[in-house]
C-alpha atoms as a PDB file:
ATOM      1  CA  UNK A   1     -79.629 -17.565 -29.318  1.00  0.00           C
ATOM      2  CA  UNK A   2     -76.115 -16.789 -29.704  1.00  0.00           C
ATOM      3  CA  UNK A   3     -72.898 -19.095 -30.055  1.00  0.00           C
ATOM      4  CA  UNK A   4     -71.950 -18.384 -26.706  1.00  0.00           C
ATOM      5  CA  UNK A   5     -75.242 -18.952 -25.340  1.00  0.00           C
ATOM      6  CA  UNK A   6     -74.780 -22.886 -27.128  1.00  0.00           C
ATOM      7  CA  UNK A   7     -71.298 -23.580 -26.030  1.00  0.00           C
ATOM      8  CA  UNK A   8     -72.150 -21.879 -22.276  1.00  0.00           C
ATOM      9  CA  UNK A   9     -75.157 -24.423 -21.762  1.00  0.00           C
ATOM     10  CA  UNK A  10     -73.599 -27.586 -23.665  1.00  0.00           C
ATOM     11  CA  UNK A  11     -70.595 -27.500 -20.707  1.00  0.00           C
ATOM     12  CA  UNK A  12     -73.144 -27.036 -18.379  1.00  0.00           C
ATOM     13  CA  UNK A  13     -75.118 -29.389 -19.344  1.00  0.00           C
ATOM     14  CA  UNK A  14     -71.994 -31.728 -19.700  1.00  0.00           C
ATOM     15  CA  UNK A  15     -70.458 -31.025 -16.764  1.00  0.00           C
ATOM     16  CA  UNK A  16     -73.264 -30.873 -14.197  1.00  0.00           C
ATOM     17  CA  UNK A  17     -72.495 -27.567 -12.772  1.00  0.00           C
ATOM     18  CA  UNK A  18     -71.781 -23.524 -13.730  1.00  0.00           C
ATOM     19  CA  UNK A  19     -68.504 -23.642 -11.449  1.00  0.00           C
ATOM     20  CA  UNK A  20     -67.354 -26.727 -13.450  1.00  0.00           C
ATOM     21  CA  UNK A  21     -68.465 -24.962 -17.197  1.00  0.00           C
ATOM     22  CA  UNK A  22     -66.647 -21.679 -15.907  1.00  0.00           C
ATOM     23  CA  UNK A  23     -63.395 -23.429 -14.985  1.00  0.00           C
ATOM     24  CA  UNK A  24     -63.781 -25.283 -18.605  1.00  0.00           C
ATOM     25  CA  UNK A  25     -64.659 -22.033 -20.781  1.00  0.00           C
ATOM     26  CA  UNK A  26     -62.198 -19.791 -18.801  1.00  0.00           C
ATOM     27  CA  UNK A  27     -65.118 -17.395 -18.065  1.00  0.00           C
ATOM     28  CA  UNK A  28     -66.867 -16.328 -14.613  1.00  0.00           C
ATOM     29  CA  UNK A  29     -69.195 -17.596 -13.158  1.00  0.00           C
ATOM     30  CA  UNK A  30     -71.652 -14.771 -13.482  1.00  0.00           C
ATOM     31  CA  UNK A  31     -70.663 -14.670 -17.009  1.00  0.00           C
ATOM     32  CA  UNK A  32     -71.800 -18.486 -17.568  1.00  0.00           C
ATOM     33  CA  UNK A  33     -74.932 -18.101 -15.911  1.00  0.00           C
ATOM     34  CA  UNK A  34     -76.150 -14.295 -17.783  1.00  0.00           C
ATOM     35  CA  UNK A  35     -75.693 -16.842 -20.478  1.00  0.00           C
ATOM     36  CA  UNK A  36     -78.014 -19.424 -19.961  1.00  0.00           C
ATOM     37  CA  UNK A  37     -80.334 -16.811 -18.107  1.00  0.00           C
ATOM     38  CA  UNK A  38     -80.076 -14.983 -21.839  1.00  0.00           C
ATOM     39  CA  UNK A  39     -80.804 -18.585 -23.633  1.00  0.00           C
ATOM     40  CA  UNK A  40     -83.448 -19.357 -21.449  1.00  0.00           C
ATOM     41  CA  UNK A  41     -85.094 -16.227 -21.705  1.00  0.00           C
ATOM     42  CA  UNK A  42     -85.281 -16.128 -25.849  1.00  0.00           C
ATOM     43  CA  UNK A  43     -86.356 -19.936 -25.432  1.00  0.00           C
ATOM     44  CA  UNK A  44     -89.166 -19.008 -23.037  1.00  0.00           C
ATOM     45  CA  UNK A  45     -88.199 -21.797 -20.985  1.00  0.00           C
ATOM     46  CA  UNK A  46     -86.304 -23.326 -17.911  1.00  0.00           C
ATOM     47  CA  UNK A  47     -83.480 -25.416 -19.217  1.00  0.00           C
ATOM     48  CA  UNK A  48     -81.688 -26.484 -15.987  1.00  0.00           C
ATOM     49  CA  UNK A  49     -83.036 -27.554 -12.433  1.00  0.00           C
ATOM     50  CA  UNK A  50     -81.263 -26.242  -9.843  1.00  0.00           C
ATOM     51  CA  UNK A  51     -80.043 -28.369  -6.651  1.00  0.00           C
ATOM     52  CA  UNK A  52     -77.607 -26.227  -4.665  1.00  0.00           C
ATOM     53  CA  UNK A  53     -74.110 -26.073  -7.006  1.00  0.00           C
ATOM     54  CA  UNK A  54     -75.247 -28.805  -8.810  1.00  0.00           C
ATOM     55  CA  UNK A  55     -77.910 -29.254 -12.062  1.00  0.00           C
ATOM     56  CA  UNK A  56     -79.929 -31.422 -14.589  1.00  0.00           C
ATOM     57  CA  UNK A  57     -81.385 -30.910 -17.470  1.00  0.00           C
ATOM     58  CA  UNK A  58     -85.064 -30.477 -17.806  1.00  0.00           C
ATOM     59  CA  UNK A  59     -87.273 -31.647 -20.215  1.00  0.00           C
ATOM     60  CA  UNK A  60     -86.860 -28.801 -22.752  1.00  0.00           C
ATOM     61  CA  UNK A  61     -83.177 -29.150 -21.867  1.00  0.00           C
ATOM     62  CA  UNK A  62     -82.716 -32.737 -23.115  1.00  0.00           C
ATOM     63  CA  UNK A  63     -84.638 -32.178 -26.367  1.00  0.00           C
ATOM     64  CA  UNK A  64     -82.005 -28.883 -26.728  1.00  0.00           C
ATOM     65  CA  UNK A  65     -78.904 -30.749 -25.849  1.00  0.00           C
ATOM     66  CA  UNK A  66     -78.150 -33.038 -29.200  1.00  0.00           C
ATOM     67  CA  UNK A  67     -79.066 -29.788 -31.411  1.00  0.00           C
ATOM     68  CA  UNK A  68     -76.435 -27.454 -29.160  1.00  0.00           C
ATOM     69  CA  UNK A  69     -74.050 -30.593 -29.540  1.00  0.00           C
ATOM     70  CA  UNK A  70     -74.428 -30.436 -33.604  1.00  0.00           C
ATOM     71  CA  UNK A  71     -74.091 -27.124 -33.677  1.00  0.00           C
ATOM     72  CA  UNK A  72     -71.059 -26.567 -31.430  1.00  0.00           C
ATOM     73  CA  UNK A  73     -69.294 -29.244 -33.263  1.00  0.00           C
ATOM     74  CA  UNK A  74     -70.349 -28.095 -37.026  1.00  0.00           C
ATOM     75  CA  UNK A  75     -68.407 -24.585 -36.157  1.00  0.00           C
ATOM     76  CA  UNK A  76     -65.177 -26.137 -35.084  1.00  0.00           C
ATOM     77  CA  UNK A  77     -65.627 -28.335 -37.895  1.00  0.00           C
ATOM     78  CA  UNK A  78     -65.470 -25.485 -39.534  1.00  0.00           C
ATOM     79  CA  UNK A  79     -62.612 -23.997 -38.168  1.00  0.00           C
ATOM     80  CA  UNK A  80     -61.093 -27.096 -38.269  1.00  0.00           C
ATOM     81  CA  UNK A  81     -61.278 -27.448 -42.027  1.00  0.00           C
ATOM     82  CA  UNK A  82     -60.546 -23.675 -43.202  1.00  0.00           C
ATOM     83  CA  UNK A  83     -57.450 -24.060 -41.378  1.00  0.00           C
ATOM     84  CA  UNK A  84     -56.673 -27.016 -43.300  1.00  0.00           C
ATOM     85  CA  UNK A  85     -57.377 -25.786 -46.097  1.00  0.00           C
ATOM     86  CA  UNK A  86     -55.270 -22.688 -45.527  1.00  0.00           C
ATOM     87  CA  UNK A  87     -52.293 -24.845 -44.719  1.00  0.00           C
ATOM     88  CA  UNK A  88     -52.514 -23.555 -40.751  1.00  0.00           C
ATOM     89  CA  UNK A  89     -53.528 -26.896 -39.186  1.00  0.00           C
ATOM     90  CA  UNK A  90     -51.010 -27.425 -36.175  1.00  0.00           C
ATOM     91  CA  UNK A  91     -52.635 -28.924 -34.229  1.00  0.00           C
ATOM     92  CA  UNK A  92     -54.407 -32.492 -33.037  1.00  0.00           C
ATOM     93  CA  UNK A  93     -57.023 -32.627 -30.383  1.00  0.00           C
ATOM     94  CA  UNK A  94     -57.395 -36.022 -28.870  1.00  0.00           C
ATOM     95  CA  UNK A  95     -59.179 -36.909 -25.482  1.00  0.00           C
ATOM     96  CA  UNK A  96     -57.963 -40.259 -23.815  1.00  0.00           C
ATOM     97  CA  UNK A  97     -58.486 -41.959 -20.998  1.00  0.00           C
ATOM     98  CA  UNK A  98     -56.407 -41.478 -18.229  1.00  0.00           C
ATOM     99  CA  UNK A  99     -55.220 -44.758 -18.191  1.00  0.00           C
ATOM    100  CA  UNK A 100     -54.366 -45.839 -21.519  1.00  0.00           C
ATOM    101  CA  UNK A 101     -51.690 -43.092 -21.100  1.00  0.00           C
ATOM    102  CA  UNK A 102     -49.569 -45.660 -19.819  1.00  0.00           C
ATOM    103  CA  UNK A 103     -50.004 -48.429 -22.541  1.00  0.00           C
ATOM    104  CA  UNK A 104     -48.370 -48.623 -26.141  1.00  0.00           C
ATOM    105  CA  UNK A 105     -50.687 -45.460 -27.212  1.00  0.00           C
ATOM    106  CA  UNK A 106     -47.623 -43.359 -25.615  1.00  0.00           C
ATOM    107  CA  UNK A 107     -45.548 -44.698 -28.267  1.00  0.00           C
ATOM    108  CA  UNK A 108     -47.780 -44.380 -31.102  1.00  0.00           C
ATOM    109  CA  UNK A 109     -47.997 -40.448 -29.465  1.00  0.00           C
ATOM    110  CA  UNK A 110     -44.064 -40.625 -29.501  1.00  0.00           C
ATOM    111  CA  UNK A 111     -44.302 -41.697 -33.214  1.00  0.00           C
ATOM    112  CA  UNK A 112     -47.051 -39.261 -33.995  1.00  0.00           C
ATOM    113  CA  UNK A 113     -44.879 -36.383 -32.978  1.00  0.00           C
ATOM    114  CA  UNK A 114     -41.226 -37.396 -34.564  1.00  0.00           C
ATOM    115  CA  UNK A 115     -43.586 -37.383 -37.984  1.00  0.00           C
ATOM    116  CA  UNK A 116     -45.116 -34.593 -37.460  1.00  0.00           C
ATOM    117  CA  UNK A 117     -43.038 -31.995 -35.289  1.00  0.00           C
ATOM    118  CA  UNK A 118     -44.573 -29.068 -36.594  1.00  0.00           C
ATOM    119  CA  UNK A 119     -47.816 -30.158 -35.065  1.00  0.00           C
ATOM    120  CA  UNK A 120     -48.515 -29.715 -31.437  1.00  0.00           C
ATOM    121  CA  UNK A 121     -51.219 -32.620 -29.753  1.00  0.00           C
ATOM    122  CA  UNK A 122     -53.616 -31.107 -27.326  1.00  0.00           C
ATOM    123  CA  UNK A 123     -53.993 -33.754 -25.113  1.00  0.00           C
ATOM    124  CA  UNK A 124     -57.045 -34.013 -22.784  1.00  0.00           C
ATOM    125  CA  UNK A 125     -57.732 -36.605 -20.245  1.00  0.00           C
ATOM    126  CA  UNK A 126     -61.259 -37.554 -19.066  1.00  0.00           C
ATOM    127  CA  UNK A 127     -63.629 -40.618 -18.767  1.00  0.00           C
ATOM    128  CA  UNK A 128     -64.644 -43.003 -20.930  1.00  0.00           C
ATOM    129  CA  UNK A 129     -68.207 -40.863 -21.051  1.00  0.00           C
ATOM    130  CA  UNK A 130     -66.281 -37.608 -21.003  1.00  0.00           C
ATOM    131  CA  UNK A 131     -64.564 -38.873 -24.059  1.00  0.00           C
ATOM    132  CA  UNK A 132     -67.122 -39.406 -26.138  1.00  0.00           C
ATOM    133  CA  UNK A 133     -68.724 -36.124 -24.982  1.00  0.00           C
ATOM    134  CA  UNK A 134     -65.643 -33.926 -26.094  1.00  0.00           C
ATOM    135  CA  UNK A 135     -65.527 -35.772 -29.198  1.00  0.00           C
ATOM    136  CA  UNK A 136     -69.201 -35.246 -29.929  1.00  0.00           C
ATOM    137  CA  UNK A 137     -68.993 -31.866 -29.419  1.00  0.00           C
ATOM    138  CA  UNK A 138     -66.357 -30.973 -31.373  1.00  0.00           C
ATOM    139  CA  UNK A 139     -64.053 -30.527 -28.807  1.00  0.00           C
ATOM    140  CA  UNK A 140     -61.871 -33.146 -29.482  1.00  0.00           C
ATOM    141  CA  UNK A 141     -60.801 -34.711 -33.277  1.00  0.00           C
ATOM    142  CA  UNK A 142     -60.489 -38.576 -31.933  1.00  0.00           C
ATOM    143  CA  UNK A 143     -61.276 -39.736 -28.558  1.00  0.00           C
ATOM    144  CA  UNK A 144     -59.508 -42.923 -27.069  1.00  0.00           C
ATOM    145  CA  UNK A 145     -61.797 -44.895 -24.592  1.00  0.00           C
ATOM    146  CA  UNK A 146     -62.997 -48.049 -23.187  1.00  0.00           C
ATOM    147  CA  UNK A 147     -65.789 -49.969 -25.043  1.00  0.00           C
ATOM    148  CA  UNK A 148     -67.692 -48.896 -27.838  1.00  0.00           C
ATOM    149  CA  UNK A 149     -70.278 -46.231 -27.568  1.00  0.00           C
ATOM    150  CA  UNK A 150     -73.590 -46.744 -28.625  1.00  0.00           C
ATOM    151  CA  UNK A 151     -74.648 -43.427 -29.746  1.00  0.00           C
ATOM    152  CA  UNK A 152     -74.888 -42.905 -33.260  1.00  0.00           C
ATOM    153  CA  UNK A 153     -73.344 -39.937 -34.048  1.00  0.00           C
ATOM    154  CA  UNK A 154     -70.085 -41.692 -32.918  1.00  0.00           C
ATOM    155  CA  UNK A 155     -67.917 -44.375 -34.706  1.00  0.00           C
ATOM    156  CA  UNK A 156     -66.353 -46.556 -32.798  1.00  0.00           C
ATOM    157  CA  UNK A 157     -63.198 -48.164 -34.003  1.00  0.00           C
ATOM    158  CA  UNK A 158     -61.450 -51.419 -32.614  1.00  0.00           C
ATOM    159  CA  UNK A 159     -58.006 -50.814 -31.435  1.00  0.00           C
ATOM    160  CA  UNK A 160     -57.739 -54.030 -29.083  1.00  0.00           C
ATOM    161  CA  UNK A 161     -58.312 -55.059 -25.649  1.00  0.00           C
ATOM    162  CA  UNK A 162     -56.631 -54.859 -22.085  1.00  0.00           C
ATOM    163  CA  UNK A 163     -56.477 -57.614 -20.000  1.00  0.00           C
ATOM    164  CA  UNK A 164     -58.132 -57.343 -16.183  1.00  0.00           C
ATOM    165  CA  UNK A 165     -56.274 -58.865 -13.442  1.00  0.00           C
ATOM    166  CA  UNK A 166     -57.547 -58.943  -9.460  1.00  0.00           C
ATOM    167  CA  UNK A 167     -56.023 -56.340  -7.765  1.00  0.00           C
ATOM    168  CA  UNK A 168     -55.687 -56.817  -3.782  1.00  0.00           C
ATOM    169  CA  UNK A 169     -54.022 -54.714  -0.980  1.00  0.00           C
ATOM    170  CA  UNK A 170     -50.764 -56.194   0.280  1.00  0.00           C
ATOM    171  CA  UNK A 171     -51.757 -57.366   3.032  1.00  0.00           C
ATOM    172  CA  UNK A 172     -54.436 -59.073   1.682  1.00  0.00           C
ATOM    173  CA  UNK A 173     -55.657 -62.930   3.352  1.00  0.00           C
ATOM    174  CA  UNK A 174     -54.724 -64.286  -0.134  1.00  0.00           C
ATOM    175  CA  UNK A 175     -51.310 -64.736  -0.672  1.00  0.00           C
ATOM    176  CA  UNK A 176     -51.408 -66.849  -3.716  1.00  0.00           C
ATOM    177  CA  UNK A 177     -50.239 -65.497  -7.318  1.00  0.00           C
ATOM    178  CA  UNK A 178     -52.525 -67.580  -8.850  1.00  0.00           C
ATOM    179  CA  UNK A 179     -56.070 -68.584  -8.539  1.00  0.00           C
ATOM    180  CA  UNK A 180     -57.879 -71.640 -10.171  1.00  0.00           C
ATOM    181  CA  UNK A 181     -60.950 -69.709 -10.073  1.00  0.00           C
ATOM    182  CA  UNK A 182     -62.830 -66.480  -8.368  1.00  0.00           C
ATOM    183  CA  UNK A 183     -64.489 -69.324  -5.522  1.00  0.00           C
ATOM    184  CA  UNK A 184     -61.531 -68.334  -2.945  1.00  0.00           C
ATOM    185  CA  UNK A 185     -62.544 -64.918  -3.077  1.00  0.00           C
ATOM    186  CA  UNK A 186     -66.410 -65.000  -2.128  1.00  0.00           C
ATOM    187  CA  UNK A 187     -67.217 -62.724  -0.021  1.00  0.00           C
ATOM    188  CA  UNK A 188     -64.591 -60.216  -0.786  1.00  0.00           C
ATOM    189  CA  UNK A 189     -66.277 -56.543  -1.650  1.00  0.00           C
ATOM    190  CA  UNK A 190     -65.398 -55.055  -4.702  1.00  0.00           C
ATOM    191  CA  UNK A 191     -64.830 -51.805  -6.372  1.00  0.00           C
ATOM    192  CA  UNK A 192     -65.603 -50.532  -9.745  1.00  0.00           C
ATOM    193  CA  UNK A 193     -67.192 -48.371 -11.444  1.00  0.00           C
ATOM    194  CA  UNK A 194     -70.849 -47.382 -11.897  1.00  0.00           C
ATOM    195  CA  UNK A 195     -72.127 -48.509 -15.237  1.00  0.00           C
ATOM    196  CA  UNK A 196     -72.578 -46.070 -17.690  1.00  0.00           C
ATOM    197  CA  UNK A 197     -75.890 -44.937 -18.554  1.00  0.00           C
ATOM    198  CA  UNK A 198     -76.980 -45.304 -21.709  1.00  0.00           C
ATOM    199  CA  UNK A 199     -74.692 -47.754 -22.704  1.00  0.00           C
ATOM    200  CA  UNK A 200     -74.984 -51.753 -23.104  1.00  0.00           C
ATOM    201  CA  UNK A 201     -71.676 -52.378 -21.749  1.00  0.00           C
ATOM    202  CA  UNK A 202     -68.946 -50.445 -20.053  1.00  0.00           C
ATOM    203  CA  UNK A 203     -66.423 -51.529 -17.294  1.00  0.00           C
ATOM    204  CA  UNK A 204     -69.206 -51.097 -14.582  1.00  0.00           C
ATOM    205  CA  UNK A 205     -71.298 -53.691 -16.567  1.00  0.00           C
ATOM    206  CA  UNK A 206     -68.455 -55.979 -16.779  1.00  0.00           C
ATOM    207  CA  UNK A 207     -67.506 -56.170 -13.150  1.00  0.00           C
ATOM    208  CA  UNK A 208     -71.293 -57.316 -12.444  1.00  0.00           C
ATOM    209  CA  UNK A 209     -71.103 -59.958 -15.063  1.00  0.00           C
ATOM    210  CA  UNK A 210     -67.605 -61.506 -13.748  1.00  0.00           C
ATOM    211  CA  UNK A 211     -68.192 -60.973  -9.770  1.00  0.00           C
ATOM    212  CA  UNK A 212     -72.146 -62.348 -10.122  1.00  0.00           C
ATOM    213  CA  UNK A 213     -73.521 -60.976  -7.350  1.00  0.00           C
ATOM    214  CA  UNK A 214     -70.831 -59.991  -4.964  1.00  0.00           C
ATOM    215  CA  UNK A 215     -71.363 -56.686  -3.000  1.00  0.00           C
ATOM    216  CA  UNK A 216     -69.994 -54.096  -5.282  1.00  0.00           C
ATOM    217  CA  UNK A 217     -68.858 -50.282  -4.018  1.00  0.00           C
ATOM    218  CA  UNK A 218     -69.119 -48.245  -6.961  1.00  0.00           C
ATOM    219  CA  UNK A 219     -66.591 -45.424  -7.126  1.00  0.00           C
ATOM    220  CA  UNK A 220     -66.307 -43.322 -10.507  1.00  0.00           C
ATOM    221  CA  UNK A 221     -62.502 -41.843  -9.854  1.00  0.00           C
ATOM    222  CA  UNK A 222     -59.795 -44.661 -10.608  1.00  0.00           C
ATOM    223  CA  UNK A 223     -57.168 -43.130  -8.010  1.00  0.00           C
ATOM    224  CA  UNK A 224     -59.780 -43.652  -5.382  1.00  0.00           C
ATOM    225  CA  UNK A 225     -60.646 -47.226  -6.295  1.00  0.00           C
ATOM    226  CA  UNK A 226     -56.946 -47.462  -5.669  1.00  0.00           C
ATOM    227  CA  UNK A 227     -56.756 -45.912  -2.637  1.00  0.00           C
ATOM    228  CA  UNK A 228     -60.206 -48.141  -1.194  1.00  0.00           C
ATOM    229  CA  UNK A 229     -58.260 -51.545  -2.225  1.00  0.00           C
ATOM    230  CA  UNK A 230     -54.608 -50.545  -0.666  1.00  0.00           C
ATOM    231  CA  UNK A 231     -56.814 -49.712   2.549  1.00  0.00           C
ATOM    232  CA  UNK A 232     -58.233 -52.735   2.727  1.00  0.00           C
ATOM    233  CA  UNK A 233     -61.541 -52.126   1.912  1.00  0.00           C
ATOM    234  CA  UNK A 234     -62.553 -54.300  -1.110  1.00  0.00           C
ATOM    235  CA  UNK A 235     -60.320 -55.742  -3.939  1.00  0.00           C
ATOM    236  CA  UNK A 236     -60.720 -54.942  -7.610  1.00  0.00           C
ATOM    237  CA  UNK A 237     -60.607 -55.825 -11.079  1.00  0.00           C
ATOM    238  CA  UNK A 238     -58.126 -53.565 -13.176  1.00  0.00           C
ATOM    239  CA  UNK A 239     -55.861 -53.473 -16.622  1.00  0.00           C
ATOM    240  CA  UNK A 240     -51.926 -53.881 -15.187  1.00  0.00           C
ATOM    241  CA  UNK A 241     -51.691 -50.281 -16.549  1.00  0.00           C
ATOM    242  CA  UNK A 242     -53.218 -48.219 -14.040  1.00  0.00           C
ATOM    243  CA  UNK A 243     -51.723 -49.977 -11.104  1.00  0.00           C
ATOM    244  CA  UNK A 244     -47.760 -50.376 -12.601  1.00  0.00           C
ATOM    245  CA  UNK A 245     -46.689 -47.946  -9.747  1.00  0.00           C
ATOM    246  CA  UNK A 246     -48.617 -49.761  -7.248  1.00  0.00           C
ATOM    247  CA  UNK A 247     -47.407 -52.848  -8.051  1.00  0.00           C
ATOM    248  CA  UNK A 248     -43.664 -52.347  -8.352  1.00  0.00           C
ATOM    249  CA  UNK A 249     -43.618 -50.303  -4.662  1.00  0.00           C
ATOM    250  CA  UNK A 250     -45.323 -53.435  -3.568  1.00  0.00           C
ATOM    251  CA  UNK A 251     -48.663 -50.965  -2.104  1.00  0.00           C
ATOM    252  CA  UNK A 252     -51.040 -53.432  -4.307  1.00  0.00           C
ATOM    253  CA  UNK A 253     -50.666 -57.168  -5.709  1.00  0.00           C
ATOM    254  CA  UNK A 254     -51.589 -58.714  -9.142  1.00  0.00           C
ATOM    255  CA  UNK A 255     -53.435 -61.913  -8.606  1.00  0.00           C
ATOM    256  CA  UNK A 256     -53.927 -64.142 -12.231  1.00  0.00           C
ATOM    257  CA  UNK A 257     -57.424 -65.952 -11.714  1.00  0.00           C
ATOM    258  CA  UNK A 258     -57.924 -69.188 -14.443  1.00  0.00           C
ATOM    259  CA  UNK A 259     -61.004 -69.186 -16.358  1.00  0.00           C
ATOM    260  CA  UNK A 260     -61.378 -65.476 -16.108  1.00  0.00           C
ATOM    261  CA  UNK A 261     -61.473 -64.125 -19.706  1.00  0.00           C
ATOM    262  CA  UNK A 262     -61.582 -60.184 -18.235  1.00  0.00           C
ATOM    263  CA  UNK A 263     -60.697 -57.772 -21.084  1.00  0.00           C
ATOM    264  CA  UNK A 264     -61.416 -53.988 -21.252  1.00  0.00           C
ATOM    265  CA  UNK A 265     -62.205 -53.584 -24.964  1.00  0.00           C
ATOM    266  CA  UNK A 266     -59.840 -50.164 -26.252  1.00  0.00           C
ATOM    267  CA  UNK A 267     -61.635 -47.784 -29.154  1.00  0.00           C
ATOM    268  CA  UNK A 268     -61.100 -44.572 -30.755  1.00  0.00           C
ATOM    269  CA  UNK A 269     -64.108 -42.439 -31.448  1.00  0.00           C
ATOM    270  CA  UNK A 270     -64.916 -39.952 -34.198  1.00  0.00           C
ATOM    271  CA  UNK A 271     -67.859 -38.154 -34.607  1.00  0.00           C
ATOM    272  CA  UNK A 272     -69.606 -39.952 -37.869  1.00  0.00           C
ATOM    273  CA  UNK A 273     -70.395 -37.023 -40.413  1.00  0.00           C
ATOM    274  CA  UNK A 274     -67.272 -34.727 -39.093  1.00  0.00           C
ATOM    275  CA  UNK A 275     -64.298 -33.256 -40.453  1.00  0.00           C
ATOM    276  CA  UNK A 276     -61.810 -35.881 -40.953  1.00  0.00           C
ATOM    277  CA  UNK A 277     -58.458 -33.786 -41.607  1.00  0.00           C
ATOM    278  CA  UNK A 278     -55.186 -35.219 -42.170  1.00  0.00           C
ATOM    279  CA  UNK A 279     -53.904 -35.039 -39.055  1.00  0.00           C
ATOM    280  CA  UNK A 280     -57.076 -36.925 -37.479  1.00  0.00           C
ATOM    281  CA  UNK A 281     -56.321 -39.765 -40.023  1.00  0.00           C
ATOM    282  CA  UNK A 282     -52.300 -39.950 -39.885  1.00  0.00           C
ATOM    283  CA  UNK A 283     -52.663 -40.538 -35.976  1.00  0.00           C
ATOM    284  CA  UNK A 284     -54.914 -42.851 -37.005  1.00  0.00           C
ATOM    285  CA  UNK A 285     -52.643 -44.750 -39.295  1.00  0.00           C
ATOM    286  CA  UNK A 286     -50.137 -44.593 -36.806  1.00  0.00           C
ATOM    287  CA  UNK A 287     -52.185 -45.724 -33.623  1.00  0.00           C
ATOM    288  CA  UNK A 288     -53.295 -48.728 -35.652  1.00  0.00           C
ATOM    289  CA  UNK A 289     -49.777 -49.924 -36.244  1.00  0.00           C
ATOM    290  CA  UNK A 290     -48.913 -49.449 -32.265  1.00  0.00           C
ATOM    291  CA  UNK A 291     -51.644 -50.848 -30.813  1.00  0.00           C
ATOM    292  CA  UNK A 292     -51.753 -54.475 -32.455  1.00  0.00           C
ATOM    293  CA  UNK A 293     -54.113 -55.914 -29.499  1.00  0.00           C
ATOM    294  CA  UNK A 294     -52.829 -53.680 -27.162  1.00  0.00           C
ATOM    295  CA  UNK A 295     -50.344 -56.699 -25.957  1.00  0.00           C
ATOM    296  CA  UNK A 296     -49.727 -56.470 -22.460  1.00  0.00           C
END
């Protein structure tokens, strides 16, 4: 089993596909799967079942993934902390979600970089599940998400909370700003997101709780939840945020509901038990003093 082997089957594995780990790794295709064909082989197992360009893990593949995870991220610990120690660390890797670009963590970023201008941020954008899995694997020093995550080898940290308000197409039957309640929207379809598995709560879960029952089109992509609501097709709950543009062109409208207490909960993530350099803690420091709620 060699590292390459590991970090070949981990994206895999992450990703759901060998086109999608290729792209990632900057390798061939061919040259992802000889990997996991060579991994599989010294295992003396199948690790993947194959469905056309798409996989999942089998059993021996699940019990493999956490130890490939550990593994992966112990070496760029590693890395991470002989650079450090050699006075060569230049660089921050932090995975956000898309989003929360366009909240006050920009200007802690701003702030970040006027303190630090020798250091360069490698910024990757993902999912709230992606997130956590770049972070757990080492890929990423802090992750910035939505809700906590529940698995244990990740520390979740508080930053604040973004408030939900409906979101409507323009031409929606509703023309009020403001609602005394959700009881003039029944009926109305909504989209969200799927809940995310293996989690007690996520923004999938939330919907569910505040909409009780209402037909729900789940859609895991944020531009196309966007795109289904200015068509028409269903109305949605989202943080200001992600729908600024929107709003100010006039393609969506904000509608303030009473009595709905909607809030996506922010966090950054760390892998408990990693390297916590300088840099991971300064942006840290810094994020905490920018993001005091996350006011809207």
């Amino acid at each position: 089993m060699t590292l390459d082997e590991v970090e070949a089957f981990v994206h895999v594995a992450e990703l759901g596909g060998f086109t999608e780990a290729s792209r990632r790794l900057g390798r061939s295709q061919p040259a992802i799967s000889r990997r996991i064909r060579e991994l599989e082989r010294s295992l003396g197992t199948t690790l993947f079942e194959r469905a056309g360009r798409r996989v999942t893990l089998t059993e021996a593949g699940r019990a493999l993934l956490p130890y490939a995870e550990t593994v992966l991220a112990a070496v760029r610990d590693g890395e991470r902390a002989v650079r450090e120690r050699a006075g060569g660390a230049t660089a921050l890797g932090l995975a956000i979600v898309g989003t929360l670009a366009d909240s006050h963590i920009v200007d802690a970023l701003r702030a970040f970089e006027s303190r630090f201008p020798e250091v360069s941020v490698e910024l990757r954008t993902a999912t709230s599940r992606e997130v956590s899995a770049l972070v757990r694997g080492g890929e990423a020093s802090l992750g910035l998400r939505y809700f906590p995550d529940a698995d244990p080898k990740l520390e979740s940290i508080p930053l604040g909370a973004e408030r939900l308000l409906v979101i409507v197409p323009a031409a929606h039957r509703v023309t009020a700003r403001r609602l005394p309640g959700l009881r003039a929207l029944a009926g109305e379809r909504w989209i969200g997101f799927p809940p995310e598995r293996g989690q007690p709560d996520s923004f999938g879960h939330l919907l569910e709780r505040e909409t009780a029952g209402a037909s729900i089109i789940r859609v895991d992509s944020l531009t196309a939840q966007k795109r289904l609501v200015q068509a028409g097709l269903g109305i949605a709950l989202m943080p200001p945020s992600s729908v600024r543009e929107e709003l100010r062109i006039g393609s969506l409208r904000a509608i303030e509901v009473d009595g709905l207490d909607a809030h996506l909960p922010v966090v950054a993530v760390r892998r408990k038990g990693g390297h916590q350099g300088r840099l991971t803690a300064a942006f840290l420091e810094v994020l905490r003093h920018h993001t005091p709620g996350l006011r809207d």
